[in-house]
Protein backbone atom coordinates (compact mmCIF):
# COMPACT_ATOMS: atom_id res chain seq x y z
CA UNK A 1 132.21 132.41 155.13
CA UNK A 2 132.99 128.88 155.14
CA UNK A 3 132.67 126.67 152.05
CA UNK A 4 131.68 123.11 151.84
CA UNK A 5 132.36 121.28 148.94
CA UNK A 6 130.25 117.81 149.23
CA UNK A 7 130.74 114.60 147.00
CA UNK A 8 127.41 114.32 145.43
CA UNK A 9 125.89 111.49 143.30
CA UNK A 10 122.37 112.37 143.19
CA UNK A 11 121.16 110.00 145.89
CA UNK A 12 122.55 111.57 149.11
CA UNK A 13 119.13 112.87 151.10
CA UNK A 14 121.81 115.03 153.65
CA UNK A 15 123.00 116.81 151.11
CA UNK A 16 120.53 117.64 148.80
CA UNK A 17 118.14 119.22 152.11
CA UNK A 18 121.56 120.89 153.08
CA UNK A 19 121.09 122.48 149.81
CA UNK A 20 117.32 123.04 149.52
CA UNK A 21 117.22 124.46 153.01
CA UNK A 22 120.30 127.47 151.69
CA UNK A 23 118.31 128.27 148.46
CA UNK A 24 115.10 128.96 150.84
CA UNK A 25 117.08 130.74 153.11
CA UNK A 26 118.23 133.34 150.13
CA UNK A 27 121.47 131.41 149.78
CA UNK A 28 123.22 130.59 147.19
CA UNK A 29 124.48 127.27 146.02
CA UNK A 30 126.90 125.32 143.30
CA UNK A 31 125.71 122.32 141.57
CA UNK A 32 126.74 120.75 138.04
CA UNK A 33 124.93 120.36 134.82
CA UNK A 34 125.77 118.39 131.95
CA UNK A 35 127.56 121.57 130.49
CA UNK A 36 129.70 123.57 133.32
CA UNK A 37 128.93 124.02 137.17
CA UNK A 38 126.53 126.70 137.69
CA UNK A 39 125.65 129.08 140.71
CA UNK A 40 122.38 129.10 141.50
CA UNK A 41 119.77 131.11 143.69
CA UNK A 42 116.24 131.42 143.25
CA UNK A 43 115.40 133.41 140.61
CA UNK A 44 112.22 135.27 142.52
CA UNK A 45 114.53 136.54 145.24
CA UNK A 46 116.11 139.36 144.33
CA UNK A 47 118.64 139.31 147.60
CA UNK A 48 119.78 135.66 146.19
CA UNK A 49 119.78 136.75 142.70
CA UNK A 50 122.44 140.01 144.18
CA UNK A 51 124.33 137.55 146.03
CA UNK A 52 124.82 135.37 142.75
CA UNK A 53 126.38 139.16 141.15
CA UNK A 54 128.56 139.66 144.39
CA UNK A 55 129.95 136.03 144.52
CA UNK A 56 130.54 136.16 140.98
CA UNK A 57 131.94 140.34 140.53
CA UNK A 58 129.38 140.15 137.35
CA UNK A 59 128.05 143.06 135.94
CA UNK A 60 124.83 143.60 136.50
CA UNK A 61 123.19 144.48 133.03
CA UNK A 62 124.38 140.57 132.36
CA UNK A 63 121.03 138.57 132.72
CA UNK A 64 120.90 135.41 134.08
CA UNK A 65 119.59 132.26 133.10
CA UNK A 66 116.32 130.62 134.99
CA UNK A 67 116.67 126.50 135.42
CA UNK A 68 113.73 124.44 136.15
CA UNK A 69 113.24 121.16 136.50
CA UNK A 70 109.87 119.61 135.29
CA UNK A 71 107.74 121.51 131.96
CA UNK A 72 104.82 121.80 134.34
CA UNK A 73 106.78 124.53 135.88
CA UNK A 74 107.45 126.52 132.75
CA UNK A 75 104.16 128.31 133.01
CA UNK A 76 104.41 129.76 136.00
CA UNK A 77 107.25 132.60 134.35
CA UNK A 78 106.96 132.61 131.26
CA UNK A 79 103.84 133.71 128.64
CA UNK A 80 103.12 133.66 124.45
CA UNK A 81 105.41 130.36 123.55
CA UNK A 82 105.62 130.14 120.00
CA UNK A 83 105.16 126.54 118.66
CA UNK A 84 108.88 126.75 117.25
CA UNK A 85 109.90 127.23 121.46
CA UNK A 86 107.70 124.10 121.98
CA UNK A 87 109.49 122.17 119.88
CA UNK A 88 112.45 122.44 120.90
CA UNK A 89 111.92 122.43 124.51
CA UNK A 90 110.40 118.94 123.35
CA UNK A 91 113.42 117.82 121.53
CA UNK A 92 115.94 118.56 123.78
CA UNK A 93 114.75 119.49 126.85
CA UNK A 94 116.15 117.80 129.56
CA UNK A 95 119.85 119.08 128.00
CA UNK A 96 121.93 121.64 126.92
CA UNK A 97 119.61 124.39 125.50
CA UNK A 98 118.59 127.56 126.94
CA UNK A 99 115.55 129.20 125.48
CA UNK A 100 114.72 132.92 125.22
CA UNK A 101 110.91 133.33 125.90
CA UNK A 102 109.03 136.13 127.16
CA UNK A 103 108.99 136.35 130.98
CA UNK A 104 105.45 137.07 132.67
CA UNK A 105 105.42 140.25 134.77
CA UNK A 106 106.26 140.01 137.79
CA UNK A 107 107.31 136.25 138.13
CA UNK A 108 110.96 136.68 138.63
CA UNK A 109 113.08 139.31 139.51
CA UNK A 110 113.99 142.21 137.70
CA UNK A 111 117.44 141.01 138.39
CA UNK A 112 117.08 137.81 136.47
CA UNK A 113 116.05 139.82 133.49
CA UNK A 114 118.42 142.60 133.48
CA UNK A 115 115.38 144.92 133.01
CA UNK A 116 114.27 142.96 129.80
CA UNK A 117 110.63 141.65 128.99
CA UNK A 118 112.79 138.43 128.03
CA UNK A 119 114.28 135.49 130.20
CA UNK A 120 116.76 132.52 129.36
CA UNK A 121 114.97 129.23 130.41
CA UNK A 122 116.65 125.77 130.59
CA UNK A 123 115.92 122.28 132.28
CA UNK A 124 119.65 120.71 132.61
CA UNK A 125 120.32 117.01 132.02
CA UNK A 126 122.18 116.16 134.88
CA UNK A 127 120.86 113.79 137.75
CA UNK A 128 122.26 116.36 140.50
CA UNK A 129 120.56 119.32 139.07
CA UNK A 130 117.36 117.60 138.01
CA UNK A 131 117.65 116.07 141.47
CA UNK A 132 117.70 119.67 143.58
CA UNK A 133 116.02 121.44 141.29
CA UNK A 134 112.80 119.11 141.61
CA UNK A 135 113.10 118.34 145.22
CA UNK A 136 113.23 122.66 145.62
CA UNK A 137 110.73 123.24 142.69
CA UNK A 138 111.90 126.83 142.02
CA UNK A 139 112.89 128.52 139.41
CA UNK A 140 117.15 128.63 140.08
CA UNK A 141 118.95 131.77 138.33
CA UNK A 142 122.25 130.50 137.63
CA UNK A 143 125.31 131.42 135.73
CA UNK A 144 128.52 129.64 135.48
CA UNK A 145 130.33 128.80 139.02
CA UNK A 146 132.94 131.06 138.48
CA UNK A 147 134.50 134.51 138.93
CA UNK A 148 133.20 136.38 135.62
CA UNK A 149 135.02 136.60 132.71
CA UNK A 150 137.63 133.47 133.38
CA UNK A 151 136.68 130.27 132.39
CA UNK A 152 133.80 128.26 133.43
CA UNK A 153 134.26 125.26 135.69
CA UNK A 154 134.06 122.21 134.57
CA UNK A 155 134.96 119.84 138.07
CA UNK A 156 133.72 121.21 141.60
CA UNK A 157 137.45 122.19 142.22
CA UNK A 158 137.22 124.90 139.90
CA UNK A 159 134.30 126.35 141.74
CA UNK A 160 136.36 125.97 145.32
CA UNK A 161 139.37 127.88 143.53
CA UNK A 162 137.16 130.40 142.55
CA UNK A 163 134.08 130.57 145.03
CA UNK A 164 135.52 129.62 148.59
CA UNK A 165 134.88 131.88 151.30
CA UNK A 166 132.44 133.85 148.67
CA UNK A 167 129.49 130.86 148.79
CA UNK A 168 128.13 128.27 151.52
CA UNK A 169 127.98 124.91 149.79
CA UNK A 170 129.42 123.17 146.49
CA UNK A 171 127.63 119.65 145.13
CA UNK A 172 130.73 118.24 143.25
CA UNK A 173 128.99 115.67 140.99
CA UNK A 174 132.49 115.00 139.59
CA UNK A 175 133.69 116.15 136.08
CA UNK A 176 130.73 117.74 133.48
CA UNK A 177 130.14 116.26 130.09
CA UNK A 178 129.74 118.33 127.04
CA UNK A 179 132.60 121.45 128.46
CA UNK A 180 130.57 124.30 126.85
CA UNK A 181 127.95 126.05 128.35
CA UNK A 182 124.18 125.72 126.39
CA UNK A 183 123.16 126.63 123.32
CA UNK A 184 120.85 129.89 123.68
CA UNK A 185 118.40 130.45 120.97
CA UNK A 186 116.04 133.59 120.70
CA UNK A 187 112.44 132.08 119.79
CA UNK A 188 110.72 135.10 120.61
CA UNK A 189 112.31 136.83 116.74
CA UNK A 190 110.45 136.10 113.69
CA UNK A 191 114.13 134.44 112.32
CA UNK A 192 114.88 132.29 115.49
CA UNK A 193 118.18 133.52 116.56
CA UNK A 194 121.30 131.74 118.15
CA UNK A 195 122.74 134.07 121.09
CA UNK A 196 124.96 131.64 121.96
CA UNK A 197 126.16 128.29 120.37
CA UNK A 198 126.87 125.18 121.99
CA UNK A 199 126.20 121.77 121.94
CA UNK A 200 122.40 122.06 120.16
CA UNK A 201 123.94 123.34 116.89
CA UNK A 202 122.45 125.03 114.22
CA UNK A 203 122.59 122.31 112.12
CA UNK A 204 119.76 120.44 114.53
CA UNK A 205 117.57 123.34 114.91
CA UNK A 206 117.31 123.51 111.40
CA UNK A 207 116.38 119.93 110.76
CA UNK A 208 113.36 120.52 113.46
CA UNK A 209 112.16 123.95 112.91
CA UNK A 210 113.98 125.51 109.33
CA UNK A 211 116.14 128.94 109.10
CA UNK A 212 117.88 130.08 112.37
CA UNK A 213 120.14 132.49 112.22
CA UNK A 214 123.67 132.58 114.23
CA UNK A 215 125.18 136.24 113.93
CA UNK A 216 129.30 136.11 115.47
CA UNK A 217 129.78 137.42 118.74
CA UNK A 218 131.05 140.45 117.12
CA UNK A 219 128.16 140.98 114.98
CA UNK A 220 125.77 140.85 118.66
CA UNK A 221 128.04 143.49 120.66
CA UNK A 222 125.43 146.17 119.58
CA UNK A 223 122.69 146.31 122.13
CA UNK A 224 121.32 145.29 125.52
CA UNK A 225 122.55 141.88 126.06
CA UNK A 226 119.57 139.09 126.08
CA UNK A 227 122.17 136.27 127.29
CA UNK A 228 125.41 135.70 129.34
CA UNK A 229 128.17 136.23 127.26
CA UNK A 230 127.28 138.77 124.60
CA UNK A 231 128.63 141.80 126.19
CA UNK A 232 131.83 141.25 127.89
CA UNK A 233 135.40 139.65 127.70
CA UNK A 234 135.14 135.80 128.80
CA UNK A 235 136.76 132.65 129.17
CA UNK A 236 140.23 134.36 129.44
CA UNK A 237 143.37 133.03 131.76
CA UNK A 238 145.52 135.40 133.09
CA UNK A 239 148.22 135.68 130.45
CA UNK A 240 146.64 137.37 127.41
CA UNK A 241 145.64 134.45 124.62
CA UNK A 242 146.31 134.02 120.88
CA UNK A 243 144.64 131.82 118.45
CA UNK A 244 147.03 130.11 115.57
CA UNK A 245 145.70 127.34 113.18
CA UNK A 246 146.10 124.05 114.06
CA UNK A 247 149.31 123.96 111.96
CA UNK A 248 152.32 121.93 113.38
CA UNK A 249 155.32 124.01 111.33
CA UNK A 250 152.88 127.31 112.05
CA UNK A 251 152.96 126.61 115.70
CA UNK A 252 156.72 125.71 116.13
CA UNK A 253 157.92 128.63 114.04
CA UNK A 254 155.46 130.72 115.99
CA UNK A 255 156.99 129.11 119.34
CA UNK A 256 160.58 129.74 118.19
CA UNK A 257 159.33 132.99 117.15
CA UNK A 258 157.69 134.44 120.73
CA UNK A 259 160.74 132.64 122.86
CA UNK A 260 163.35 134.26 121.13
CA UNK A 261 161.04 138.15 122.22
CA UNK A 262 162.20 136.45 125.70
CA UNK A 263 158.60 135.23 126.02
CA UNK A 264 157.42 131.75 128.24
CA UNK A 265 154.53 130.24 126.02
CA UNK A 266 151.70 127.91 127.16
CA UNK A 267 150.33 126.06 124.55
CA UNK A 268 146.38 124.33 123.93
CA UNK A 269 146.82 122.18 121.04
CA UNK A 270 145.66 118.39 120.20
CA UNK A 271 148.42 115.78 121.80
CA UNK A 272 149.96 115.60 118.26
CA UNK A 273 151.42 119.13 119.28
CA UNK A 274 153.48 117.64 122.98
CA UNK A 275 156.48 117.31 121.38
CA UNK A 276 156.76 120.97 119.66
CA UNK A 277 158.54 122.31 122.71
CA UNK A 278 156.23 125.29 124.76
CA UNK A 279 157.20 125.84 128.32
CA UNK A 280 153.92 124.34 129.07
CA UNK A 281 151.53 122.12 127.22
CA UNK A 282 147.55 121.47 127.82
CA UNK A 283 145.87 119.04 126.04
CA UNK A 284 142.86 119.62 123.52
CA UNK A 285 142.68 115.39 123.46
CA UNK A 286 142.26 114.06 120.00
CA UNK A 287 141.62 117.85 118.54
CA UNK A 288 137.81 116.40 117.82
CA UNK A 289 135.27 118.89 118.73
CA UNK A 290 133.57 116.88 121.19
CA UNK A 291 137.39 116.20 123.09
CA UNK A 292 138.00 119.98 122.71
CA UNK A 293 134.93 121.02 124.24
CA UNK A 294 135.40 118.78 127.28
CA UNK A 295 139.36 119.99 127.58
CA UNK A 296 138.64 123.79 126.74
CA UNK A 297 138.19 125.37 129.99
CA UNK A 298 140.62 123.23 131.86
CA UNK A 299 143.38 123.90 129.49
CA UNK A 300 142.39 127.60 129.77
CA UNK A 301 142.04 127.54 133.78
CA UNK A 302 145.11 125.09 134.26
CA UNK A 303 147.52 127.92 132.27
CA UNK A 304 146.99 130.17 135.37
CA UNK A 305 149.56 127.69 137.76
CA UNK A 306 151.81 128.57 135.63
CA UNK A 307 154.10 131.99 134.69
CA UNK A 308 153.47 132.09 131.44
CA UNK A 309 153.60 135.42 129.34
CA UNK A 310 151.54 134.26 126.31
CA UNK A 311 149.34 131.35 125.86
CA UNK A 312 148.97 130.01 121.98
CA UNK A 313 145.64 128.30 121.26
CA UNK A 314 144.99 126.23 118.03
CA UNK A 315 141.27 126.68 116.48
CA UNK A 316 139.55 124.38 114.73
CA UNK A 317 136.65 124.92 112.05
CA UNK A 318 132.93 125.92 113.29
CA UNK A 319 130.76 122.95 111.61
CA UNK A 320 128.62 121.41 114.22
CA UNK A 321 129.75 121.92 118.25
CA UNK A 322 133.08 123.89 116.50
CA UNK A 323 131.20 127.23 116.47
CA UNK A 324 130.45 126.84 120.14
CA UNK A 325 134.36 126.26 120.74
CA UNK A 326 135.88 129.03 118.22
CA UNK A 327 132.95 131.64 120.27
CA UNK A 328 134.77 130.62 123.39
CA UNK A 329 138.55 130.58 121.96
CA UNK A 330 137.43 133.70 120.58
CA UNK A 331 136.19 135.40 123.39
CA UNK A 332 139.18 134.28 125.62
CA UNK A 333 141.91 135.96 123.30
CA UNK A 334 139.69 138.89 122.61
CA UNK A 335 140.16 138.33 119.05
CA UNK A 336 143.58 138.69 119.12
CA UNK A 337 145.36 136.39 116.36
CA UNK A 338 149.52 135.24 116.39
CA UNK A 339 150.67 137.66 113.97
CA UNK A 340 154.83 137.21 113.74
């Protein structure tokens, strides 16, 4: 199969019909969000929705999660919306929140849902999604534009590297915003529940709609997954990954430490940590949250061009967006800690 990948602003007609016409056809398609590039098919098909699990080698018992692009459409798939899911569809809906809410039967396919009487909903804030997903007005299963379990993509590059020959089409809108993929919050729970955090934190849920509750990834392994990312290994580069704290001396004795075991070390730290003398360096920017959210996945994607044996990773501390990023880092090293 040949792959286009099409410079996209959100205005091109050509391209956007191109696009529609694929996702009628049962096609799947890559387009970007203001979180990571996502693969989309329409989410009542279930020979798209099987093509999105081929392109992508995901397991199957990992649902999916249903974009739409105007509230008038929420109706149609989904039934018994608490006023808590309201809410916060109102306060940040368009954007980077994905909302658990009971599906109703026989809307979408049982492919979508993984077999569950629940669905992840979310209307992106991007004018390229907003764009095709109005202009199609379907509802568009889509997981991240990538092969599952490495890291998300972030430019429409990443999805060629991965994708080509696998999917038709690619709208590269240029580089996303936020880095991380949505926040996912269970509203159908009497304790609203964060499944997976990201740039809604639960800081701002609780300012709008009081307790929420964010178990670690660890604590939701138990359990039929109710969003991407609960079950399996994610995120991860080729050569295994270790977390270290963001420590200067702890990082350069660690360094000294894995090259002398005959090791070749990749390092993601802030650009304070250049000089410290890895084989390779990627940059977390600044080591904010919000420039190590935007520089996660490509640091994690770029260490695969290179031979490296062990890539280091510094943390940082999980106030605000910093959860999202240590359930990522997390997730990418399995866990797994620098121990000398």
């Amino acid at each position: 199969m040949e792959t286009k990948r099409v410079i996209v602003d959100g205005t091109e007609n050509l391209a956007f019909d191109e696009a529609v016409a694929l996702l009628k056809a049962g096609e799947v398609v890559a387009f970007p969000t203001e979180t990571v590039y996502g693969l989309g098919g329409i989410a009542t098909d279930d020979d798209a929705v099987s093509k999105i699990y081929g392109a992508k080698g995901r397991p199957s018992d990992n649902p999916l999660i249903v974009h739409i692009g105007s509230f008038e459409q929420l109706d149609r798939y989904v039934e018994d919306l608490s006023e808590k899911a309201k809410a916060c569809m109102k306060a940040f809906w368009p954007g980077p929140l994905t909302v658990i809410c009971k599906v109703k039967p026989g809307t979408l396919s049982t492919k979508v849902t993984a077999g569950l009487d629940t669905v992840g909903i979310r209307m992106p804030n991007h004018p390229v999604a907003l764009r095709l997903l109005r202009q199609l007005d379907e509802p568009v299963a889509a997981p991240s534009a990538n092969t599952s379990g490495k890291p998300s993509p972030t430019e429409g590059i990443h999805v060629e590297e991965d994708l080509k020959s696998r999917i038709p089409l690619i709208l590269d809108g240029g580089a996303t915003g936020i880095g991380v993929e949505s926040t996912v919050i269970d509203l159908t729970l009497e304790t609203p529940t964060i499944l997976r955090p990201g740039g809604i934190t639960k800081e701002m849920f609780e300012q709008l709609i009081g307790p929420v509750n964010e178990p670690t990834h660890i604590e939701q392994k138990a359990g039929a997954p109710k969003a991407p990312g609960m079950k399996y290994t994610h995120y991860a580069p080729n050569a295994p990954v270790y977390q270290i704290q963001c420590d200067e001396q702890l990082v350069q004795e660690a360094i000294t430490d894995l090259r002398a075991k005959g090791n070749k070390i990749a390092l993601l730290a802030p650009d304070a940590f250049q000089q410290l003398g890895a084989d390779w360096f990627f940059t977390f920017g600044d080591g904010s949250h919000e420039q190590m959210a935007a520089h996660l996945y490509d640091a994690l994607r770029s260490c695969n061009s290179t031979n490296a044996d062990i890539v280091l990773a510094t943390v940082t501390d999980r106030s605000g967006v910093g959860s999202a990023i240590m359930n990522r880092l997390e997730k990418s090293a399995g866990g797994h800690w620098y121990q000398k």
